[in-house]
C-alpha atoms as a PDB file:
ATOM      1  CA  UNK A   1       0.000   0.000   0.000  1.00  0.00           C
ATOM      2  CA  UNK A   2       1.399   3.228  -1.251  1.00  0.00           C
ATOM      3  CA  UNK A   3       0.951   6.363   0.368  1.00  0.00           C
ATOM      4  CA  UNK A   4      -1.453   8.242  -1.790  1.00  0.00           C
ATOM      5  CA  UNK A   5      -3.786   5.090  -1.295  1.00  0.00           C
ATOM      6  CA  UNK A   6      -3.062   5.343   2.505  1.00  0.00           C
ATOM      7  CA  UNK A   7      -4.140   9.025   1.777  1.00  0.00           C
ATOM      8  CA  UNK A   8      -7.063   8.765  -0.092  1.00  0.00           C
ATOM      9  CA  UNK A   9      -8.193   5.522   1.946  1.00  0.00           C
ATOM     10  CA  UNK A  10      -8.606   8.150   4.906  1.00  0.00           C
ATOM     11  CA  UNK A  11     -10.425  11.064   3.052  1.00  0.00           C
ATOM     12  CA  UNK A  12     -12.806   9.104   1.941  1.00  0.00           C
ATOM     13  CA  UNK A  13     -13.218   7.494   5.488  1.00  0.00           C
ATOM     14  CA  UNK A  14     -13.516  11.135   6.782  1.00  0.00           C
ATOM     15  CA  UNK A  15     -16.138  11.785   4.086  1.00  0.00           C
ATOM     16  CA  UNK A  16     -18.331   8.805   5.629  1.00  0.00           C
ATOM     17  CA  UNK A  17     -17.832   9.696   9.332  1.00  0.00           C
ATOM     18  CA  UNK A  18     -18.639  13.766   8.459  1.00  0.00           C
ATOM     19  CA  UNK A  19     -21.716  12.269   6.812  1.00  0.00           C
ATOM     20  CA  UNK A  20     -22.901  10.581   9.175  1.00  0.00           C
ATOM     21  CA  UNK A  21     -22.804  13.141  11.950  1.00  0.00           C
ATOM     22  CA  UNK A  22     -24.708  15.237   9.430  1.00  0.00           C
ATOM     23  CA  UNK A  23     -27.194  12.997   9.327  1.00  0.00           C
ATOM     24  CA  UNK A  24     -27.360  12.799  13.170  1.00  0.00           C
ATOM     25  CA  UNK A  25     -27.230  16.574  13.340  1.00  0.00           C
ATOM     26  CA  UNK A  26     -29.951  16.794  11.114  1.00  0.00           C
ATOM     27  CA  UNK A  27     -32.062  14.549  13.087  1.00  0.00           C
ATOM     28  CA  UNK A  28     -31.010  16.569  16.335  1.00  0.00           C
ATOM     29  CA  UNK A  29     -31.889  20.049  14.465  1.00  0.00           C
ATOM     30  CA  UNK A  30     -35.363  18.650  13.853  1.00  0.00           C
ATOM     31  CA  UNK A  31     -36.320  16.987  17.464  1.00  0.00           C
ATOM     32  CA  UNK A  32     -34.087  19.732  19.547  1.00  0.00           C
ATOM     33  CA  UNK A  33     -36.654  21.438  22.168  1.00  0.00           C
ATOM     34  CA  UNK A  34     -35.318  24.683  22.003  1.00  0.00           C
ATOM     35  CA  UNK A  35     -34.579  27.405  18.952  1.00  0.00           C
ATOM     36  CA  UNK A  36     -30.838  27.799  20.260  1.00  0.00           C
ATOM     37  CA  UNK A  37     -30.053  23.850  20.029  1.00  0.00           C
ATOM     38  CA  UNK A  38     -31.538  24.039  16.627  1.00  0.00           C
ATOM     39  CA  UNK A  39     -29.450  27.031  15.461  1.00  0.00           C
ATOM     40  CA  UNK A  40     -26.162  25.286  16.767  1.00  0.00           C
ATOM     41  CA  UNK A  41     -27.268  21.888  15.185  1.00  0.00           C
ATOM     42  CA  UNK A  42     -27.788  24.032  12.103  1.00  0.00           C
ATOM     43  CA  UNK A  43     -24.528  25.436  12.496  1.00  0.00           C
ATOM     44  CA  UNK A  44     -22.588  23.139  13.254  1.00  0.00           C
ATOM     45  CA  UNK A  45     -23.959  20.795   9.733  1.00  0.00           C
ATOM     46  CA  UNK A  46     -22.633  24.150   8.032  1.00  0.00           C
ATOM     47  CA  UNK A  47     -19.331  23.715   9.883  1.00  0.00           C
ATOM     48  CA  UNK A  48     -18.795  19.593   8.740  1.00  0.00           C
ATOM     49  CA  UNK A  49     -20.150  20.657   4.843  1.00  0.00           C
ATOM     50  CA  UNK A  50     -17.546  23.104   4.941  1.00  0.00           C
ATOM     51  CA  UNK A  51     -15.120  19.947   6.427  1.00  0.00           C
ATOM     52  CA  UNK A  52     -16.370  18.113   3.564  1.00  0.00           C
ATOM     53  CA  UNK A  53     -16.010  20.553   0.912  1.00  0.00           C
ATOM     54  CA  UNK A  54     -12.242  21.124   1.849  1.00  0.00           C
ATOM     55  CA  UNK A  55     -11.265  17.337   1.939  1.00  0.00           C
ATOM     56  CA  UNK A  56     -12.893  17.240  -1.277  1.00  0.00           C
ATOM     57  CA  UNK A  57     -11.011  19.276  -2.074  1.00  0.00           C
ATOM     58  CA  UNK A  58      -7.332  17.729  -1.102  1.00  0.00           C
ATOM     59  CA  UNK A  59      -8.690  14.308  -2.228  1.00  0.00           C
ATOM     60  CA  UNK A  60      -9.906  15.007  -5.842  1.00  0.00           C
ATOM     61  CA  UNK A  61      -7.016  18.027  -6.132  1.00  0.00           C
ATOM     62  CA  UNK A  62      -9.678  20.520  -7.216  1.00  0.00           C
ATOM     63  CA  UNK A  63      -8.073  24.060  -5.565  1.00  0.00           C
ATOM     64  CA  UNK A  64     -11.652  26.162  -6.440  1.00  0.00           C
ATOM     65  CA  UNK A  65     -13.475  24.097  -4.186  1.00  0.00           C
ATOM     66  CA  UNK A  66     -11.404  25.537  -1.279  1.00  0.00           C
ATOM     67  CA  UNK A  67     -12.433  28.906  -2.983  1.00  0.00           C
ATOM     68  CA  UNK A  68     -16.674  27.273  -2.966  1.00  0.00           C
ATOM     69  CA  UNK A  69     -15.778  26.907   0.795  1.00  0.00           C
ATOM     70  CA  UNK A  70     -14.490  30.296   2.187  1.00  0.00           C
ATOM     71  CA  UNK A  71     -17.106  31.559   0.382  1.00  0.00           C
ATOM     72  CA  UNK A  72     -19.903  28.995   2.483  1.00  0.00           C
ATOM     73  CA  UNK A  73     -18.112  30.572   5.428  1.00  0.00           C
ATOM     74  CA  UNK A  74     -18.968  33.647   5.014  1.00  0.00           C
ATOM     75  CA  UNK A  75     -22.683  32.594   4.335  1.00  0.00           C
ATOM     76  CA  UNK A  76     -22.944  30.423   6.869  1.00  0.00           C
ATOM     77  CA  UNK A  77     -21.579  33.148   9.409  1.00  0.00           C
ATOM     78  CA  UNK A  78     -23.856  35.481   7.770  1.00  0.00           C
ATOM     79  CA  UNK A  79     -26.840  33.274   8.243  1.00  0.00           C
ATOM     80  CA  UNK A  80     -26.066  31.717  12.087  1.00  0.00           C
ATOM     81  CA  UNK A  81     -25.894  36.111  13.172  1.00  0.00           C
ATOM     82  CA  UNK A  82     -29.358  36.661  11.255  1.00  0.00           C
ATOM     83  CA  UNK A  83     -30.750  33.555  12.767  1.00  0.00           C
ATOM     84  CA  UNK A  84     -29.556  35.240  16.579  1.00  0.00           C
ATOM     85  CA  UNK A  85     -30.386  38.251  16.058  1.00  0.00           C
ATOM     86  CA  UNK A  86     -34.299  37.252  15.031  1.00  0.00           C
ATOM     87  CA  UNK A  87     -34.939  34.461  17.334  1.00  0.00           C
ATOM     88  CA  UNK A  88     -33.186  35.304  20.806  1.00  0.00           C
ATOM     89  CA  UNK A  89     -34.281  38.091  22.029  1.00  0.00           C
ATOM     90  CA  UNK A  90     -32.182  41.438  23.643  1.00  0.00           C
ATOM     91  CA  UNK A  91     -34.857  42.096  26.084  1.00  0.00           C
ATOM     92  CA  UNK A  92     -36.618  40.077  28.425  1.00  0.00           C
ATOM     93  CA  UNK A  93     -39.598  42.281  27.915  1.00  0.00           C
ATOM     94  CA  UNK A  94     -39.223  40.616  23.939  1.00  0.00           C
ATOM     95  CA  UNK A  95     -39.225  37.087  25.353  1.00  0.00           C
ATOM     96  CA  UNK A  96     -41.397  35.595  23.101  1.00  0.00           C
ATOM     97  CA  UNK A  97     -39.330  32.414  23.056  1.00  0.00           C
ATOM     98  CA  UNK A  98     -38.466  32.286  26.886  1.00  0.00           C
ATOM     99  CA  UNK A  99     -41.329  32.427  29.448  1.00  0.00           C
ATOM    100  CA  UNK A 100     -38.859  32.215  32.635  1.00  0.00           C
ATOM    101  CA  UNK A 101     -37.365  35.478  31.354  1.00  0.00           C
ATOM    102  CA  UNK A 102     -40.446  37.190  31.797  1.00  0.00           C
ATOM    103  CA  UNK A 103     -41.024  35.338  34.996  1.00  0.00           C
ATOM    104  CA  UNK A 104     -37.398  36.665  36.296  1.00  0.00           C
ATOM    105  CA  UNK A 105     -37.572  40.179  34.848  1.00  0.00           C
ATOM    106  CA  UNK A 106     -40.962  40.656  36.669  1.00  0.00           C
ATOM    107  CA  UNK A 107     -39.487  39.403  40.393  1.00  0.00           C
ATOM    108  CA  UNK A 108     -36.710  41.771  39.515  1.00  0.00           C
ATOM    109  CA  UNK A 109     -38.885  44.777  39.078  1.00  0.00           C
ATOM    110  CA  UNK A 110     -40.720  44.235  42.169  1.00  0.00           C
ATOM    111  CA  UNK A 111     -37.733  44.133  44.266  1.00  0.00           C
ATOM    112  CA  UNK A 112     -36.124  47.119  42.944  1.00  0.00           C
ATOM    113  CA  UNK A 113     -40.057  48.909  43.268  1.00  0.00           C
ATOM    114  CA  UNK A 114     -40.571  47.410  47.264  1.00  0.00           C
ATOM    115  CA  UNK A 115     -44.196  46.497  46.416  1.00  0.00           C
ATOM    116  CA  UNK A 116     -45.536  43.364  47.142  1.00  0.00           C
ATOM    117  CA  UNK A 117     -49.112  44.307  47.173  1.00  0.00           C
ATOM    118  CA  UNK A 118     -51.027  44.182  44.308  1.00  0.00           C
ATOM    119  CA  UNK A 119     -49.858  40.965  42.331  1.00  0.00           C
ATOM    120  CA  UNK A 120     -52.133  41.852  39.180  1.00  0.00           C
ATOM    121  CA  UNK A 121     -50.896  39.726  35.714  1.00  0.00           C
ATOM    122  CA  UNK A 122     -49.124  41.476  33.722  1.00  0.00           C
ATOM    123  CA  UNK A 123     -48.480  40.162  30.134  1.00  0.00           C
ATOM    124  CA  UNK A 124     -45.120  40.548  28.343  1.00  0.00           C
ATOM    125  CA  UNK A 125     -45.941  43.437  25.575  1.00  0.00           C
ATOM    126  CA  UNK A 126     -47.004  45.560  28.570  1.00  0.00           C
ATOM    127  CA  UNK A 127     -43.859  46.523  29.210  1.00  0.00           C
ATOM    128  CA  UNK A 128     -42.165  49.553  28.038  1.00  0.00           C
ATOM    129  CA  UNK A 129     -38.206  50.149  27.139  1.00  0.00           C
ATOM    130  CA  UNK A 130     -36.505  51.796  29.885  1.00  0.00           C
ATOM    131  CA  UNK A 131     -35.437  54.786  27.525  1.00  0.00           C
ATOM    132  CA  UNK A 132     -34.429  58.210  28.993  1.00  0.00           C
ATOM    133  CA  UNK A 133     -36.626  61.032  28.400  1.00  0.00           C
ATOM    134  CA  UNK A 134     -35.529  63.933  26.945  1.00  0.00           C
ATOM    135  CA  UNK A 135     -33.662  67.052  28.844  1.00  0.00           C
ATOM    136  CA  UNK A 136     -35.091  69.711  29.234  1.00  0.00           C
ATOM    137  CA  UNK A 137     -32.672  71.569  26.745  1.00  0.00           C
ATOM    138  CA  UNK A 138     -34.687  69.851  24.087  1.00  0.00           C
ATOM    139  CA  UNK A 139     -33.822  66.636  21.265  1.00  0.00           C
ATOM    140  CA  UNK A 140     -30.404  67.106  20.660  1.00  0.00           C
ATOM    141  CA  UNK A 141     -28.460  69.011  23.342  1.00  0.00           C
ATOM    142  CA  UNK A 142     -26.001  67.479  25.354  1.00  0.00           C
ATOM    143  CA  UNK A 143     -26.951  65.874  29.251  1.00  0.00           C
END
């Protein structure tokens, strides 16, 4: 056995295994019981097709497929930062995704208030964005 067909013996056993844990991934991704376990499942099948794409690459001595998978990069970096930014939210007032964060956010601003009378249900859109009001120097001037 030469050393190119030691070579190409593993890439293609690399292939298989990648495969594989895509498939598993892909199964995960489907059944996870959260968003965030499905965006990492999601990412991380972008991360082994990228794998695969670059031992492709090596194995069938192709150099623009290393080109076809910087470019996936970027998408799939592109894509996982969209994904965050529309499905976790910044706010716990935003938590449509995350009950307990409402639940937590509301014990929070009844401690810092002192008022444990009064326990009427609030919903989640009723709250408002801690923003500053304007100075009195008007929109604009300097605080």
């Amino acid at each position: 056995m030469s050393i190119e067909s030691a070579y190409q013996l593993l890439y293609s056993g690399v292939l298989v295994v990648l495969g594989i844990l895509i498939f598993f991934l892909l199964i995960r991704a489907v059944i996870g019981p959260r968003v965030t376990d499905r965006m990492i499942c999601v990412n991380m099948i972008g991360t082994m097709v990228i794998a695969s794409i670059l031992i492709l690459s090596v194995y069938l001595d192709e150099g623009y497929l290393a080109d076809v998978g910087l470019i996936y990069v970027m998408i799939s970096f592109i894509s996982v930062i969209m994904l965050a930014a529309v499905y976790i939210p910044r706010h716990p007032d935003r938590a449509r995704y995350n009950p307990e964060a409402i639940e937590e956010f509301r014990a929070e601003e009844k401690a810092a208030a002192g008022d444990d009378a009064g326990e009427a249900p609030v919903k989640a859109n009723q709250y408002r964005s801690k923003r500053r009001k304007p100075s009195a120097a008007g929109k604009g001037g300097r605080r």
